[in-house]
Protein backbone atom coordinates (compact mmCIF):
# COMPACT_ATOMS: atom_id res chain seq x y z
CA UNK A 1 145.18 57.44 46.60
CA UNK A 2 147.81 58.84 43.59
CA UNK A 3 150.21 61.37 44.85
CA UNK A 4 148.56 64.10 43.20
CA UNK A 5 145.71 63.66 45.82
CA UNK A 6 148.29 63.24 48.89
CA UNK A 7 149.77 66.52 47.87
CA UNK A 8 146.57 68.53 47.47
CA UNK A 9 144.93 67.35 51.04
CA UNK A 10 148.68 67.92 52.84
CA UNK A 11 148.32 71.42 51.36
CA UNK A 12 144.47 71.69 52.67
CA UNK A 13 145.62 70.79 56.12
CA UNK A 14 148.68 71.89 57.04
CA UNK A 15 148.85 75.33 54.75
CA UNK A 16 145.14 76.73 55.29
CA UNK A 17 144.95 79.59 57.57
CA UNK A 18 143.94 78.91 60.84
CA UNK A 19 140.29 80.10 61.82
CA UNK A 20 140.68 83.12 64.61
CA UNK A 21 139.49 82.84 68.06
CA UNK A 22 135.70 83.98 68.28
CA UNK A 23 136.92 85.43 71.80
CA UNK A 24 136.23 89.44 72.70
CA UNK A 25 137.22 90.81 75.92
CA UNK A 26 135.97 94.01 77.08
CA UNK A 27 136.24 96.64 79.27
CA UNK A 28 134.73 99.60 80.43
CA UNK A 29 137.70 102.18 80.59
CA UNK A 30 135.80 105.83 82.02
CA UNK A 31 131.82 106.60 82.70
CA UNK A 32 130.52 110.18 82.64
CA UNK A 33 127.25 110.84 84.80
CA UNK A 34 124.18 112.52 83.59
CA UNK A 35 124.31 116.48 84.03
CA UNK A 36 122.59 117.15 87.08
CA UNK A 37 119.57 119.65 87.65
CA UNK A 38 118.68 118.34 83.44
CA UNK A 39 118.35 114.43 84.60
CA UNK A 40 119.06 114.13 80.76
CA UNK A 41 120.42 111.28 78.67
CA UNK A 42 123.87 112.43 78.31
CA UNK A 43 125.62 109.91 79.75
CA UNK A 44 129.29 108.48 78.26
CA UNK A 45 130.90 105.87 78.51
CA UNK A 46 134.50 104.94 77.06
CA UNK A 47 134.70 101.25 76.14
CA UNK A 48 137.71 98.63 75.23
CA UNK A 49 137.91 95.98 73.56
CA UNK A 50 140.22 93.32 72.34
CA UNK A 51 140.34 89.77 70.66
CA UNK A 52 138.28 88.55 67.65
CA UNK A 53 138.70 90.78 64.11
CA UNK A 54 138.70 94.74 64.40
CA UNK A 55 136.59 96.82 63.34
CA UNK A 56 134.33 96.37 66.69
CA UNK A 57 130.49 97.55 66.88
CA UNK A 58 128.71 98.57 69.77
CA UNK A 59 124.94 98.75 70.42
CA UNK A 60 122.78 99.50 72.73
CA UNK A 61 120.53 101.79 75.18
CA UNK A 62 122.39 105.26 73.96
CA UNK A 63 121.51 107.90 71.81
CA UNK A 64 124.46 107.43 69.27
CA UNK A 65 123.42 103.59 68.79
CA UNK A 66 125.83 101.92 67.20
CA UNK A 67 128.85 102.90 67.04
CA UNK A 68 132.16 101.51 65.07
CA UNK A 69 135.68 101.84 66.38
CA UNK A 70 138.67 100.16 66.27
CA UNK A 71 139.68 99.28 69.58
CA UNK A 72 138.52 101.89 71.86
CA UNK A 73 135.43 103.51 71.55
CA UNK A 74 133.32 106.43 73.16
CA UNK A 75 129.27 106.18 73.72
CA UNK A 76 127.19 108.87 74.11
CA UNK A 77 123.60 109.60 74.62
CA UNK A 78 123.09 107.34 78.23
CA UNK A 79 120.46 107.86 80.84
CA UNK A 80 120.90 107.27 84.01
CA UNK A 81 120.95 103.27 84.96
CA UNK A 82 122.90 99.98 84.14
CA UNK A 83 122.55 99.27 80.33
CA UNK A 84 123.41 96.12 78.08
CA UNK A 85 126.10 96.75 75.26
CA UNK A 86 126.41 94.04 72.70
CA UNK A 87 129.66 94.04 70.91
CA UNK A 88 130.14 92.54 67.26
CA UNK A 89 133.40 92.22 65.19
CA UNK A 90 134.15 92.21 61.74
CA UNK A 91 133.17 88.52 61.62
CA UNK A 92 129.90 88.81 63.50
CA UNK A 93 131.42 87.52 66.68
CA UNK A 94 129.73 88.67 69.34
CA UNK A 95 129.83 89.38 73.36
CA UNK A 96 127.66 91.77 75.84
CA UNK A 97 128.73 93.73 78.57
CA UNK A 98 127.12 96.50 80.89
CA UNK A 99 127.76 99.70 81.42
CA UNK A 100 126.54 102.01 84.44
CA UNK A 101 126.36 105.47 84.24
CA UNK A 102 125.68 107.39 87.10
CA UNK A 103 123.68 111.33 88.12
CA UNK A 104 122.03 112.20 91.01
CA UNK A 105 117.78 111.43 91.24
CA UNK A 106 115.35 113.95 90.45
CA UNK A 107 114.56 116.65 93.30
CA UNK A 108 111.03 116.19 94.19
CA UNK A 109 109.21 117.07 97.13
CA UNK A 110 105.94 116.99 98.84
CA UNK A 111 103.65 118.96 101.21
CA UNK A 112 101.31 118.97 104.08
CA UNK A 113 99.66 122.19 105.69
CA UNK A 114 98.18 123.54 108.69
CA UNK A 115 95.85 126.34 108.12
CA UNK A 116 96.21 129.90 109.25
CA UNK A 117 93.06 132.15 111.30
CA UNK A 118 93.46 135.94 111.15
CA UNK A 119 96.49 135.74 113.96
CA UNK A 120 98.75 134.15 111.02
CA UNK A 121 99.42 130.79 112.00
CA UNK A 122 99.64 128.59 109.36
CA UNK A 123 102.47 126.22 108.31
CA UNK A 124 103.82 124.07 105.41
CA UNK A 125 106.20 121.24 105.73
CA UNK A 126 108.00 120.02 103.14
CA UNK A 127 108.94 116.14 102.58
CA UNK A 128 111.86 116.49 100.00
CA UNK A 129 113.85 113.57 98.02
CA UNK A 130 116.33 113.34 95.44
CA UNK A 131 119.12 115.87 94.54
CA UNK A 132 122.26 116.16 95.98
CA UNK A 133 123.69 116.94 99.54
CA UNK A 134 122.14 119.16 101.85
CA UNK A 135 118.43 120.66 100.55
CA UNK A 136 117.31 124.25 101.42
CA UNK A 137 114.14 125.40 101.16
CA UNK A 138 112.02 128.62 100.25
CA UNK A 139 108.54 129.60 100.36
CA UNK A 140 108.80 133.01 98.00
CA UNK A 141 109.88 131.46 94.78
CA UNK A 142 113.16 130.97 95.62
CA UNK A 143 114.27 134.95 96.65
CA UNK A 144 115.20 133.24 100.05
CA UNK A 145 116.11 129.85 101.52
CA UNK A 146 116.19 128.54 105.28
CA UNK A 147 118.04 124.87 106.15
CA UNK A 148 114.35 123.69 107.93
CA UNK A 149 111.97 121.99 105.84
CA UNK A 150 109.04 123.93 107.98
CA UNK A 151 107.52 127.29 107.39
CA UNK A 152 105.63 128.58 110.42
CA UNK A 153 103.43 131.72 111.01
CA UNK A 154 102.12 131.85 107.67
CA UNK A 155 98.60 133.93 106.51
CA UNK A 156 96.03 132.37 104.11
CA UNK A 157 97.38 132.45 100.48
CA UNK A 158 99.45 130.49 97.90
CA UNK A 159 102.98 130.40 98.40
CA UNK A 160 105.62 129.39 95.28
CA UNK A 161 107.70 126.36 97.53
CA UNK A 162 111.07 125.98 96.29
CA UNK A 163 113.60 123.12 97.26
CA UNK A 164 117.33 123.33 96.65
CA UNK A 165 120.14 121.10 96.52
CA UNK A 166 123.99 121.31 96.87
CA UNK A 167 124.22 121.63 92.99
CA UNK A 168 121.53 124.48 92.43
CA UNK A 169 118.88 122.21 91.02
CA UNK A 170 115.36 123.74 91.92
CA UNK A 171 112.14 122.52 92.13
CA UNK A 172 109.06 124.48 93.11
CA UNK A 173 105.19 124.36 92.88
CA UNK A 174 102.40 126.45 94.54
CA UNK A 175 100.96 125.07 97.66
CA UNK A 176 97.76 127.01 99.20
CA UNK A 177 97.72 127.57 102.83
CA UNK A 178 93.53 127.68 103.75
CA UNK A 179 91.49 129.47 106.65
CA UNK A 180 91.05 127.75 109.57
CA UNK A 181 87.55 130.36 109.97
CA UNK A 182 83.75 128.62 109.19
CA UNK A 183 81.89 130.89 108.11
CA UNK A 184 78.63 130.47 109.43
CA UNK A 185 74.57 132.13 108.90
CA UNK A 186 72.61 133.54 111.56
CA UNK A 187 69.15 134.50 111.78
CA UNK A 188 68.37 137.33 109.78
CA UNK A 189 70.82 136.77 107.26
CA UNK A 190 74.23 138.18 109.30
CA UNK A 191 76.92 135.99 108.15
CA UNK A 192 79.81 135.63 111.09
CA UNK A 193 82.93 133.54 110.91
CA UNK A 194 84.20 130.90 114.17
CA UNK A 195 88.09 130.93 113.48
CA UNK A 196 90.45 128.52 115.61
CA UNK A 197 92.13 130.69 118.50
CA UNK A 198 90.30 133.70 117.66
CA UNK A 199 87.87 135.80 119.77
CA UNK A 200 85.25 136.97 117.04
């Protein structure tokens, strides 16, 4: 080997740039929950990240998917739930991390029902989940609220149920309260009615 050659591989080795870590580290800095009574995808979260060659892109399960930034960066557009991000820097390294955004579950409720004879005695009770803190509930389209899930001396009719939580997220939906009376044909055509509790 002539000295020409010793020179140009002691210049390859020793003087060539050094290759940068393909090391991210990230971190997830502040969350924002969904809005509640909307249960939609608006979600944030505000991300770090450090190592490996700026610029830094983010993807993922958001609405704004991706997004670049430099070092910190904000993403917008979550639902509700625990979501891979996969980071990539200028170089294509690459790293994943999860973010979780929080909101409160839907309001939802259901029913059962007793029915009602002439004296008025029907009831509705309401099996509620979701929402946040205590629930109220109405049975007049939400004009009025009472803290018991049960509505008692109730006629025959539909009735617009409403259930509230500590936010003011509502959720109604008709439920039909029916006649306890059979109705019933006697000889010669009379029709007469046999109603639970009732002397007819």
């Amino acid at each position: 080997m002539n000295k020409i050659h010793t020179i140009l591989l002691f210049a390859i080795f020793f003087m060539a740039p050094a290759a940068k870590a393909c090391t991210l580290t990230t971190s997830v800095m502040s969350t924002s929950p969904v809005s509640p009574c909307s249960y939609s995808c608006n979600g944030m979260a505000v991300i770090m990240v450090t190592g490996g060659t700026a610029p830094y892109t983010a993807s993922g399960s958001f609405t704004a998917s991706p997004v670049s930034f430099s070092s910190a960066g904000t993403l917008t557009g979550f639902c509700m739930g625990t979501f891979p991000i996969v980071i990539t820097d200028a170089v294509g390294c690459t790293t994943t991390m999860t973010v979780t955004i929080g909101g409160p579950s839907a309001l939802s409720f259901s029913t059962s029902t007793s029915p009602s004879s002439p004296a008025c005695d029907g009831s509705i009770t309401v099996t509620a989940s979701g929402g946040t803190g205590t629930l109220t509930y109405s049975n007049d389209g939400g004009l009025s609220y009472q803290s018991s899930n049960v509505f008692s001396g109730l006629c025959t009719g539909t009735y617009n149920v409403c259930v509230m939580d500590a936010n003011g997220c509502t959720t109604c939906s008709n439920v039909t309260v029916s006649s306890s009376c059979t109705f019933i044909s006697t000889v010669g055509g009379v029709t007469g009615a046999t109603c639970n509790g009732v002397c007819n």
